[in-house]
C-alpha atoms as a PDB file:
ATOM      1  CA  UNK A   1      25.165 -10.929  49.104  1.00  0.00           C
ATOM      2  CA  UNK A   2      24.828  -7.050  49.034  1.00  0.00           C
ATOM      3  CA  UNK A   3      21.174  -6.382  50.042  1.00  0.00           C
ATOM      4  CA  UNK A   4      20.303  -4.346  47.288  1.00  0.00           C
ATOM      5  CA  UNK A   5      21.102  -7.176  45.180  1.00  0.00           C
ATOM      6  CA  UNK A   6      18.021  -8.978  46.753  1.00  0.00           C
ATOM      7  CA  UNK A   7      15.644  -6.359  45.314  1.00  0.00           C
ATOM      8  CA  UNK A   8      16.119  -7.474  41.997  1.00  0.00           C
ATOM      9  CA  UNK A   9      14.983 -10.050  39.939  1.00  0.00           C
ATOM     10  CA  UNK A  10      16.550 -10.995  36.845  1.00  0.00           C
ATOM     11  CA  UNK A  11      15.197 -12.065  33.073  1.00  0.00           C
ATOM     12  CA  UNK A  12      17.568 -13.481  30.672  1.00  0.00           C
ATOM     13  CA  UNK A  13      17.040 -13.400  26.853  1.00  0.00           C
ATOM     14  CA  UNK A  14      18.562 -14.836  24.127  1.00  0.00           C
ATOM     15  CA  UNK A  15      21.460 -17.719  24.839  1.00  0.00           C
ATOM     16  CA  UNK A  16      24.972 -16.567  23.682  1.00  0.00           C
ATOM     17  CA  UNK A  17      28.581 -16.193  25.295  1.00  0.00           C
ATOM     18  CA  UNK A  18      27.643 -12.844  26.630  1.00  0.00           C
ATOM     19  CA  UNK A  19      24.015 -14.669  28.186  1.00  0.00           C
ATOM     20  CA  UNK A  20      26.201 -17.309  29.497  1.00  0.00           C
ATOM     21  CA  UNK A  21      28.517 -15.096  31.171  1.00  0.00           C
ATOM     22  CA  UNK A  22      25.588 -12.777  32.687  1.00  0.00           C
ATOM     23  CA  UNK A  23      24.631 -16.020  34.196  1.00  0.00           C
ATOM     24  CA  UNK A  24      27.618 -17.088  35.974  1.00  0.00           C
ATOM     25  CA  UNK A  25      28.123 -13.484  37.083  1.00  0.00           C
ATOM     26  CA  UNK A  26      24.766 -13.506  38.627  1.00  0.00           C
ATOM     27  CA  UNK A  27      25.090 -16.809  40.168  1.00  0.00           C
ATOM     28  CA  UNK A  28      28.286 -16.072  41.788  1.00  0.00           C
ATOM     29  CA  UNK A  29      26.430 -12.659  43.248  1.00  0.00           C
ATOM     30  CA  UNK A  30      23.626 -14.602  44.480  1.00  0.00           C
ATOM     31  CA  UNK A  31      20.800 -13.316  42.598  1.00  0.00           C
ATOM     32  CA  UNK A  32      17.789 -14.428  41.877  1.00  0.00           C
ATOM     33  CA  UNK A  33      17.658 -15.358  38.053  1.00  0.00           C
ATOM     34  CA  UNK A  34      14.780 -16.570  35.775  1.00  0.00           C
ATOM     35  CA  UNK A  35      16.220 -18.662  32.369  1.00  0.00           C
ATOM     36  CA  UNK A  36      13.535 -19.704  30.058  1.00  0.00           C
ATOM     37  CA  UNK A  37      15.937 -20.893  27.274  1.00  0.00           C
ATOM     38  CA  UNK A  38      15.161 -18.397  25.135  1.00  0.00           C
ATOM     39  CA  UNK A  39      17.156 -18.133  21.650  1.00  0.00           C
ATOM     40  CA  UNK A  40      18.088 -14.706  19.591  1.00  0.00           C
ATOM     41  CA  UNK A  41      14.995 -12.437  18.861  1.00  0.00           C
ATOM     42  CA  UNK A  42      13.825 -13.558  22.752  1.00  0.00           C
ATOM     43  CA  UNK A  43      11.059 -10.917  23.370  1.00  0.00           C
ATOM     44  CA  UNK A  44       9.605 -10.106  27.080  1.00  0.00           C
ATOM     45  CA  UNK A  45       6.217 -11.494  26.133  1.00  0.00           C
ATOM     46  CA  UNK A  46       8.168 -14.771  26.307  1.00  0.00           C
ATOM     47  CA  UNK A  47       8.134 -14.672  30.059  1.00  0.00           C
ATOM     48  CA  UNK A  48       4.820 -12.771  30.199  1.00  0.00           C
ATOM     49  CA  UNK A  49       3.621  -9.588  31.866  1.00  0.00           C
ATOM     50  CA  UNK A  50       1.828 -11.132  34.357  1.00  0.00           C
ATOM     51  CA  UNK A  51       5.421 -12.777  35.629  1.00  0.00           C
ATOM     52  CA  UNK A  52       6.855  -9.369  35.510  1.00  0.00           C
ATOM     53  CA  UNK A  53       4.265  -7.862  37.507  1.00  0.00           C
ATOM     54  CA  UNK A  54       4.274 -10.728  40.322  1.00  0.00           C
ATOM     55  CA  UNK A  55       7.771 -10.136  40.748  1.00  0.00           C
ATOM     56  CA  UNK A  56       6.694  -6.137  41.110  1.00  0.00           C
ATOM     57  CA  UNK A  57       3.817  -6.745  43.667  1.00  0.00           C
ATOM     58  CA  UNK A  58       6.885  -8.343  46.102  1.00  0.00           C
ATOM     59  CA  UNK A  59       8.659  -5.372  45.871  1.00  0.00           C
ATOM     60  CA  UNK A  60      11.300  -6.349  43.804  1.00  0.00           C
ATOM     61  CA  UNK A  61      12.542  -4.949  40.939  1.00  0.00           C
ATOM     62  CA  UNK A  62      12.397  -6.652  37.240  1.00  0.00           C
ATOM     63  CA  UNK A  63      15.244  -6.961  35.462  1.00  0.00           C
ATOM     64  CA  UNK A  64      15.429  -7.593  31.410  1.00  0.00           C
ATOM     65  CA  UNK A  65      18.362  -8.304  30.070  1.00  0.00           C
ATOM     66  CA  UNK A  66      18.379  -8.572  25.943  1.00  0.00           C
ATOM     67  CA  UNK A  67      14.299  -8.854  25.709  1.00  0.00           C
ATOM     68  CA  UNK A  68      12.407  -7.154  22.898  1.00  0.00           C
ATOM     69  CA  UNK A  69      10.196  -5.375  24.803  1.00  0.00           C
ATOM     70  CA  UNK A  70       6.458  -6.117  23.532  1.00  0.00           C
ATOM     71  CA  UNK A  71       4.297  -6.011  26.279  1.00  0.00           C
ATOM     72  CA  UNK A  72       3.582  -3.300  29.563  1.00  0.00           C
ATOM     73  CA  UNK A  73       6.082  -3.927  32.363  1.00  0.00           C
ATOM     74  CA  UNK A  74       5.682  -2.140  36.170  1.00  0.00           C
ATOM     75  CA  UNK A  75       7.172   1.358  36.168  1.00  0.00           C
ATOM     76  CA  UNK A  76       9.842   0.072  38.612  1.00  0.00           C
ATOM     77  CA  UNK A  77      10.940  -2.591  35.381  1.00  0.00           C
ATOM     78  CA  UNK A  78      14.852  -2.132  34.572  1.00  0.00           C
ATOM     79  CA  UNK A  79      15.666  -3.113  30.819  1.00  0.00           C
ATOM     80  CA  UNK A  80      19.201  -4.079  29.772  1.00  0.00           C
ATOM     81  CA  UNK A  81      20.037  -3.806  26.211  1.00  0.00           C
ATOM     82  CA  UNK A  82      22.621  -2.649  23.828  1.00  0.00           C
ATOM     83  CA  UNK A  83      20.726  -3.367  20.140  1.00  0.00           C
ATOM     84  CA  UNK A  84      18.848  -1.690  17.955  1.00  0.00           C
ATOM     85  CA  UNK A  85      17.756   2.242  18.837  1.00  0.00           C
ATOM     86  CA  UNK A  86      20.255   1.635  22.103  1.00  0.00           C
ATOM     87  CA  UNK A  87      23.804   0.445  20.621  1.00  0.00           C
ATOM     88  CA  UNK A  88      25.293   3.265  21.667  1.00  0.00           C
ATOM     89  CA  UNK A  89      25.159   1.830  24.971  1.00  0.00           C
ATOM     90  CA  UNK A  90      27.378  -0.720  26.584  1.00  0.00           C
ATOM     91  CA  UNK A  91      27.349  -4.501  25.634  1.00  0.00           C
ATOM     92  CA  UNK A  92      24.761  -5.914  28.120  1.00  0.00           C
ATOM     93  CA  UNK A  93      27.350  -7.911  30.307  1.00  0.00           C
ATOM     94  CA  UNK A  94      29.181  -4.429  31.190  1.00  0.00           C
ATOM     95  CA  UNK A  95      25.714  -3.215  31.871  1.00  0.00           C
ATOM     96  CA  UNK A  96      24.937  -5.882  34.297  1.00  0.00           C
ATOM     97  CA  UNK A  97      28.378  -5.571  35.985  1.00  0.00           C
ATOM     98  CA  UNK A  98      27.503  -1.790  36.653  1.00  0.00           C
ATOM     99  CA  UNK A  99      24.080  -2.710  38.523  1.00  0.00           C
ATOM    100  CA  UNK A 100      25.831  -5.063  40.506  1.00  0.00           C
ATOM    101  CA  UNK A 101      28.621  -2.949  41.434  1.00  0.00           C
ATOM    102  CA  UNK A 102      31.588  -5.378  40.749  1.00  0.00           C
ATOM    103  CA  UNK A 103      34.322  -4.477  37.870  1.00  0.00           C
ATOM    104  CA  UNK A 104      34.612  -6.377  34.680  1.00  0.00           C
ATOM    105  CA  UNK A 105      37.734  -8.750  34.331  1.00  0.00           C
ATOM    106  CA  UNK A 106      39.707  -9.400  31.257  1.00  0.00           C
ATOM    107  CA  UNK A 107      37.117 -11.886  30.240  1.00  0.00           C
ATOM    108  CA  UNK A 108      34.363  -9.734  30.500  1.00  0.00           C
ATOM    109  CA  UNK A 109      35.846  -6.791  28.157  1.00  0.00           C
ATOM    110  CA  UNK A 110      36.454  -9.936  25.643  1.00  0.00           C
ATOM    111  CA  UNK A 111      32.813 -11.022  25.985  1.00  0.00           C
ATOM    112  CA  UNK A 112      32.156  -7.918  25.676  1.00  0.00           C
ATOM    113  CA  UNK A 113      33.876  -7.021  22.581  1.00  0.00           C
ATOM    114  CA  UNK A 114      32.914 -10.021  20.871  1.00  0.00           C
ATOM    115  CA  UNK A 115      29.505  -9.267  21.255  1.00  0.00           C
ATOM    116  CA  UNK A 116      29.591  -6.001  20.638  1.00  0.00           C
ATOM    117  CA  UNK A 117      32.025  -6.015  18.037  1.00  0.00           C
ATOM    118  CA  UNK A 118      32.956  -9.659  16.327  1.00  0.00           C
ATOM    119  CA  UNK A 119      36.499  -9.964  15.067  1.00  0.00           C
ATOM    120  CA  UNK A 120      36.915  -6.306  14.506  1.00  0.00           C
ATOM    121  CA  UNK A 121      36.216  -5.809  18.505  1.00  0.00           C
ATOM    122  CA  UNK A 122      38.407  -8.638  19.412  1.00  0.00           C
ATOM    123  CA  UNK A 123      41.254  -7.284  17.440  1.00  0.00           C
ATOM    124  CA  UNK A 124      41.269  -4.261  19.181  1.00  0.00           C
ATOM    125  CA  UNK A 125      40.146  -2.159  15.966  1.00  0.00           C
ATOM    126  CA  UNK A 126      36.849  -0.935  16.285  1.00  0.00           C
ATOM    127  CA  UNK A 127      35.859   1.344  19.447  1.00  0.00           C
ATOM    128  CA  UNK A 128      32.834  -0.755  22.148  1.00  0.00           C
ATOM    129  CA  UNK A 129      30.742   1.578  24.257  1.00  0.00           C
ATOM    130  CA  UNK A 130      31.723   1.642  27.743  1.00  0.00           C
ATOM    131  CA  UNK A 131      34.863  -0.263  27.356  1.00  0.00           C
ATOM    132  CA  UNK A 132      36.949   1.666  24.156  1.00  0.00           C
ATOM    133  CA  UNK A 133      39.200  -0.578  22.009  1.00  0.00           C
ATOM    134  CA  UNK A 134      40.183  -3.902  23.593  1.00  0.00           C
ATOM    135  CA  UNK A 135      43.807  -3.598  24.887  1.00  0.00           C
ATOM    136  CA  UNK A 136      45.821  -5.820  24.722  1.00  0.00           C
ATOM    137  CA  UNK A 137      43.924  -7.382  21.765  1.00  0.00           C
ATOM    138  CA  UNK A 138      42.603 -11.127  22.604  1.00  0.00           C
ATOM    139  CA  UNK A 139      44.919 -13.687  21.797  1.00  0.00           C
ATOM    140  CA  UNK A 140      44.076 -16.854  20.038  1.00  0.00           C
ATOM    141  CA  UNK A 141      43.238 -18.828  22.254  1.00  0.00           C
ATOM    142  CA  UNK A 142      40.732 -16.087  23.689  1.00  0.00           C
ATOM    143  CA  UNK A 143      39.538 -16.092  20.050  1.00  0.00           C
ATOM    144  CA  UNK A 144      39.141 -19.506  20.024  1.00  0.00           C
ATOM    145  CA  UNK A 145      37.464 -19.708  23.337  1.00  0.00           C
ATOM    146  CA  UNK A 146      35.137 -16.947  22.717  1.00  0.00           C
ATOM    147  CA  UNK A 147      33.781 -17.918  19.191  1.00  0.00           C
ATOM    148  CA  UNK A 148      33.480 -21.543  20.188  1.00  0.00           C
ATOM    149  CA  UNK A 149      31.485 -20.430  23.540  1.00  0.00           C
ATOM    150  CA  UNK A 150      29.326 -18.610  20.606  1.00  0.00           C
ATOM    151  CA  UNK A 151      28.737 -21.308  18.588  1.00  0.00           C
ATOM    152  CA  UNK A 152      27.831 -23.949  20.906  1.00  0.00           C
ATOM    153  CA  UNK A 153      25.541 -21.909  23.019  1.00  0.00           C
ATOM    154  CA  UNK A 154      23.328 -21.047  19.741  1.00  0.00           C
ATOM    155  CA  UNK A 155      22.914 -24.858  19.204  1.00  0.00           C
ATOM    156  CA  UNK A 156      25.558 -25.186  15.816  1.00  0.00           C
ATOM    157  CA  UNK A 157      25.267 -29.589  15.858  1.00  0.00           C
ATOM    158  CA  UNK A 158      27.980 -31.585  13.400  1.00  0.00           C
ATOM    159  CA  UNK A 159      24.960 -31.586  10.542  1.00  0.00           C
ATOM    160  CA  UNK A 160      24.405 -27.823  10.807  1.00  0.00           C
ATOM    161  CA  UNK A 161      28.169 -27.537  10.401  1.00  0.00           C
ATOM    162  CA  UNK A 162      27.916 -29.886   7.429  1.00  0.00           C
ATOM    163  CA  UNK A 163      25.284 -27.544   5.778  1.00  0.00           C
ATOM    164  CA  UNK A 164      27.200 -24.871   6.346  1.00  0.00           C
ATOM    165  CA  UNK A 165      30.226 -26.278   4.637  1.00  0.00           C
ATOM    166  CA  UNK A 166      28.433 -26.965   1.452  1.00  0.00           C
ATOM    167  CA  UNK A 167      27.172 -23.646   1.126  1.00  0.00           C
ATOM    168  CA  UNK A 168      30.536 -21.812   1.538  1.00  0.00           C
ATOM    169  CA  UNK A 169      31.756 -24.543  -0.994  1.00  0.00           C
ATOM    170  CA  UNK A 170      28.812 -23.733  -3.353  1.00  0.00           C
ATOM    171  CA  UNK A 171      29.765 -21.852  -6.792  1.00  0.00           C
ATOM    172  CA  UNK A 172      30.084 -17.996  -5.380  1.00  0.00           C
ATOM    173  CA  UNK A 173      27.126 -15.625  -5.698  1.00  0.00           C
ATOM    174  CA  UNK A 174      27.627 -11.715  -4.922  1.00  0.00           C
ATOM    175  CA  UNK A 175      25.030  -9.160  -4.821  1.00  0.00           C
ATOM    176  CA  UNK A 176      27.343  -6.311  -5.717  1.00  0.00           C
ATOM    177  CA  UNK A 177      29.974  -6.776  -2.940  1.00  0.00           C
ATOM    178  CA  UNK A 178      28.009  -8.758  -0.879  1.00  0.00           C
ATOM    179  CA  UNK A 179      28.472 -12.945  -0.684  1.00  0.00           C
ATOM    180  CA  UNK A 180      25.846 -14.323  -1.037  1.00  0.00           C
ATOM    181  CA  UNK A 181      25.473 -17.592   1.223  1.00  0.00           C
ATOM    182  CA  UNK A 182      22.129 -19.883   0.705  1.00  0.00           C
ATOM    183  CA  UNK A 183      21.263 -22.793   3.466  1.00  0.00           C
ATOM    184  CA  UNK A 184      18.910 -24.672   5.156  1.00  0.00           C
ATOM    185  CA  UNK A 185      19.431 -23.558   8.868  1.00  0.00           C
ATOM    186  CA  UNK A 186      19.857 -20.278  10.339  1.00  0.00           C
ATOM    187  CA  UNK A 187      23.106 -20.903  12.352  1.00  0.00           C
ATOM    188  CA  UNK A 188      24.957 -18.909  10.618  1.00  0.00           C
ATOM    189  CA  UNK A 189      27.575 -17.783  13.303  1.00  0.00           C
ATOM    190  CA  UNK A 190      30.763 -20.116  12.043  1.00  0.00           C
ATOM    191  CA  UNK A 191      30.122 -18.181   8.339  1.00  0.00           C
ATOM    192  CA  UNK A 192      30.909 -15.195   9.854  1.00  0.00           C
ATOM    193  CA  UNK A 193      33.850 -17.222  11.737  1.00  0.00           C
ATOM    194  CA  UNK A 194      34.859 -18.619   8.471  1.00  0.00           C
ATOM    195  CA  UNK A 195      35.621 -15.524   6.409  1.00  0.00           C
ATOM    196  CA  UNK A 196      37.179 -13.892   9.661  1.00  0.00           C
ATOM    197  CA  UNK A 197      39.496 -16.462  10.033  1.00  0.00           C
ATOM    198  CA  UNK A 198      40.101 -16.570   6.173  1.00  0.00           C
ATOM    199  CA  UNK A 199      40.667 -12.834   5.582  1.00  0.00           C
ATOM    200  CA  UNK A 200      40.688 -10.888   8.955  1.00  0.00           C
ATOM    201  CA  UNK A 201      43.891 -13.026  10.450  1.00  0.00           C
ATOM    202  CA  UNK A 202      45.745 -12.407   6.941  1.00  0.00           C
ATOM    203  CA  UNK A 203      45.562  -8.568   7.270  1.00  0.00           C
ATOM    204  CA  UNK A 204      42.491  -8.020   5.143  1.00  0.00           C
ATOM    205  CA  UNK A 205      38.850  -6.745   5.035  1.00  0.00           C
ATOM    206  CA  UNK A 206      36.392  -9.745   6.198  1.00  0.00           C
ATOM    207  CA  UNK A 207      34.308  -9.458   3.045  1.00  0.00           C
ATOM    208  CA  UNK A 208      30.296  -8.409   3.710  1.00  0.00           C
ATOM    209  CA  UNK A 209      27.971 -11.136   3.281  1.00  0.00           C
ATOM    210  CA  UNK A 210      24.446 -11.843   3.290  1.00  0.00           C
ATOM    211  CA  UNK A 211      23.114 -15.589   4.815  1.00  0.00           C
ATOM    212  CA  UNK A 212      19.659 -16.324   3.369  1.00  0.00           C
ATOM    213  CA  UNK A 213      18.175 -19.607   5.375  1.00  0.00           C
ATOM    214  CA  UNK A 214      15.817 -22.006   4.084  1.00  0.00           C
ATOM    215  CA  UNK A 215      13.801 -21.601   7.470  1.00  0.00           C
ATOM    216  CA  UNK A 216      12.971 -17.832   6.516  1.00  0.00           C
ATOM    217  CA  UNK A 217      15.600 -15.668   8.087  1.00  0.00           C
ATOM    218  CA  UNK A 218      18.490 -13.346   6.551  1.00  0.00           C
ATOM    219  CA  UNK A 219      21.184 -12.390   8.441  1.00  0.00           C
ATOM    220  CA  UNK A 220      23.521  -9.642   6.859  1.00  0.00           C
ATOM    221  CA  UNK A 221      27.087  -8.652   8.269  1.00  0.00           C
ATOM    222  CA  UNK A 222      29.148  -5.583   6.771  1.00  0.00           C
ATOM    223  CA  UNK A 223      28.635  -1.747   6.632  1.00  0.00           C
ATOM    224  CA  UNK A 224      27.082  -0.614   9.435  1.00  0.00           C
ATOM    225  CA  UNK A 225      25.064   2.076   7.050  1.00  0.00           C
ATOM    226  CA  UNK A 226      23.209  -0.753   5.297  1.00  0.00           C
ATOM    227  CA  UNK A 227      22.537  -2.330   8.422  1.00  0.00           C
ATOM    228  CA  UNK A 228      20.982   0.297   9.653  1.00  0.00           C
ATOM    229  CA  UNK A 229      18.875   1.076   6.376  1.00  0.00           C
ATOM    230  CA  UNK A 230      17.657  -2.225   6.879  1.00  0.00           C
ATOM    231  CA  UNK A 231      16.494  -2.033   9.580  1.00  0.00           C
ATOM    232  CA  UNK A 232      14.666   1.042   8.811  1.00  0.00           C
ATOM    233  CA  UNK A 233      12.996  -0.911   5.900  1.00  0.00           C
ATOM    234  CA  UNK A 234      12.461  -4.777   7.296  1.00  0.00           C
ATOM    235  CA  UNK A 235      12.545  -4.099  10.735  1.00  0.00           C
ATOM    236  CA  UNK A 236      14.137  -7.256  12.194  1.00  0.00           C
ATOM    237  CA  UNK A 237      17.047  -7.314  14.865  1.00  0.00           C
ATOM    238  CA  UNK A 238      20.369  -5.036  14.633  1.00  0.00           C
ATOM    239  CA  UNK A 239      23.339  -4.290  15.975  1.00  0.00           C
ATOM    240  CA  UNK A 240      27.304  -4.077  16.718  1.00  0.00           C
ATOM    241  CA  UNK A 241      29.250  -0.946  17.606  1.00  0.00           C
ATOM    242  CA  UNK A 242      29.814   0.237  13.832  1.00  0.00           C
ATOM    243  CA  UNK A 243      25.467   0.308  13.382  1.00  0.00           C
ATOM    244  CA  UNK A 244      24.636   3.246  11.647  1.00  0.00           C
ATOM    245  CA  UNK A 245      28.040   4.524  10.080  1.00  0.00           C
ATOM    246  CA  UNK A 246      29.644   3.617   6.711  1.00  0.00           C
ATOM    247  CA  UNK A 247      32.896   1.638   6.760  1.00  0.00           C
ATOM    248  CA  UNK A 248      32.495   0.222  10.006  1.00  0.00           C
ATOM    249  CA  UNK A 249      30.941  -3.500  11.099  1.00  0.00           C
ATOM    250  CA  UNK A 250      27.672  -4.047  11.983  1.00  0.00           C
ATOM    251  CA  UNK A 251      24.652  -6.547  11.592  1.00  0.00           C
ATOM    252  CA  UNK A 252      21.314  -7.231  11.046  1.00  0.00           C
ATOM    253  CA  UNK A 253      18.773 -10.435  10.756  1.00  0.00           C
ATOM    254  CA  UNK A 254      14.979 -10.728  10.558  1.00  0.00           C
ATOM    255  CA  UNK A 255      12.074 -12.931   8.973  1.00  0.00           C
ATOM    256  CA  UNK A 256      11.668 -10.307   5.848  1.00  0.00           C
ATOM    257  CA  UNK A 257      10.263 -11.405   2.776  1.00  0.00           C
ATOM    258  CA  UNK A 258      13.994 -13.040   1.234  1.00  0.00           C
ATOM    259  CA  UNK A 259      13.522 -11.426  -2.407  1.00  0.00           C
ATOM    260  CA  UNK A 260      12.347  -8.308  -1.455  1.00  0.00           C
ATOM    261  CA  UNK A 261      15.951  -7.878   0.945  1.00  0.00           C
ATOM    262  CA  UNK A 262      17.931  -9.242  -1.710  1.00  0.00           C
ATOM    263  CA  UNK A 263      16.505  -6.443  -4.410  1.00  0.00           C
ATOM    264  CA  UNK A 264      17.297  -4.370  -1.818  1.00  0.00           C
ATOM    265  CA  UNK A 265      20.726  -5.412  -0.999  1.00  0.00           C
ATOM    266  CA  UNK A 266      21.339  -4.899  -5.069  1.00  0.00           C
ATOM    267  CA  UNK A 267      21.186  -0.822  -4.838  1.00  0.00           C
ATOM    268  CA  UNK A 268      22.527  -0.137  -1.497  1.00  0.00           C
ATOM    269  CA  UNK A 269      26.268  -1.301  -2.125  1.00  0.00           C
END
């Protein structure tokens, strides 16, 4: 193990393909890693400052990868992120691959990609910070393999799959362009799957939609503008490499009062 390496300690937020694969690249480095299971929307507070400072008085260096930060950290604290105010920035994996000094393989630029950029980023299509389109684009088995690692690390059991079924079989509701999609969960990853599959492999647009769960929170994927507005107005969690500009693919979730987004939705698109 590179000695530097030793001088850092690392935090891991929210489980998902690219969390998984930060993990296995930092085991096979030999670094010292702290996991608390943490889901999307993981914050730093979740570990506690007091953990982060410990780690600090030793002389080692903090590490946060994909943690809202929401509480003081030492001045020495690194923080590894690529949503929000910072998604002009590399996905996190490429990030972590920098610190650690080792190049990305194929499977990191498709983590990458998918993280960063969903079908769109996968197909080679839309441009990911710090890695450009994705050339070759993934085949589809790495499709396959990628979106599956996605939807079993975010907990998606046979019942949630069920529920999600019946909603996308439910009589269709729009909001201008937008699907609407109403549920009980908030695993919403295979609807996104679902109308990628259905229109993105044929040659066409993977329609916008909005997912409003019975357990409070809205996720919207589509024009990166409207994600962006809002998150301006709800606040939340955002992201994707087309955040912030018209035509291109972005998203954003949060635990915003439901009618108030949808009334929003209705005069933005």
């Amino acid at each position: 193990m590179d000695n530097k390496l030793n001088n850092y300690v690392f935090f891991l937020g929210g489980a998902d393909a690219e969390m998984a694969r930060i993990a296995e690249v930092l085991e096979k480095a030999g670094c010292e890693v702290r996991d608390a299971g943490l889901g999307w929307g993981a914050k730093a507070s979740d570990y506690g400052e007091q953990e982060f400072a410990a780690v600090a008085k030793t002389g080692k260096i903090p590490v946060l990868i994909e943690l809202e930060v929401d509480c003081d950290l030492p001045e020495t604290a690194v923080v590894i992120d690529h949503h929000n105010d910072r998604v002009n920035e590399p996905p996190a994996i490429l990030q972590v691959l920098d610190l650690l000094g080792v190049p990305p393989t194929r499977w990191d630029h498709i983590v990458a990609a998918n993280d960063a950029g969903w079908f769109p980023g996968l197909a080679g299509t839309l441009e990911i910070p710090g890695t450009g389109f994705l050339s070759p684009p993934a085949t589809q088995e790495e499709v396959k393999k990628i979106r599956h690692e996605d939807s079993s690390l975010q907990g998606v059991t046979e019942d949630m799959m069920a529920e999600i079924s019946r909603a996308l079989n439910a009589p269709v509701e729009m909001v201008g362009s937008i699907r609407v999609i109403r549920m009980s969960h908030s695993k919403c990853g295979p609807v996104g799957d679902y109308f990628a599959i259905l229109n993105f492999t044929e040659g066409e647009d993977i329609p916008q939609y909005v997912v409003f769960s019975g357990d409070g929170e809205t996720n919207f994927s589509g024009d990166g503008e409207i994600c962006f507005k809002l998150q301006e107005k709800f606040d939340g969690w955002s992201g994707g490499a087309g955040l912030g500009e018209a035509g291109k693919t972005a998203f954003w979730g949060g635990y915003a009062n439901q009618d108030k987004v949808e009334e929003f939705l209705k005069h933005t698109n």
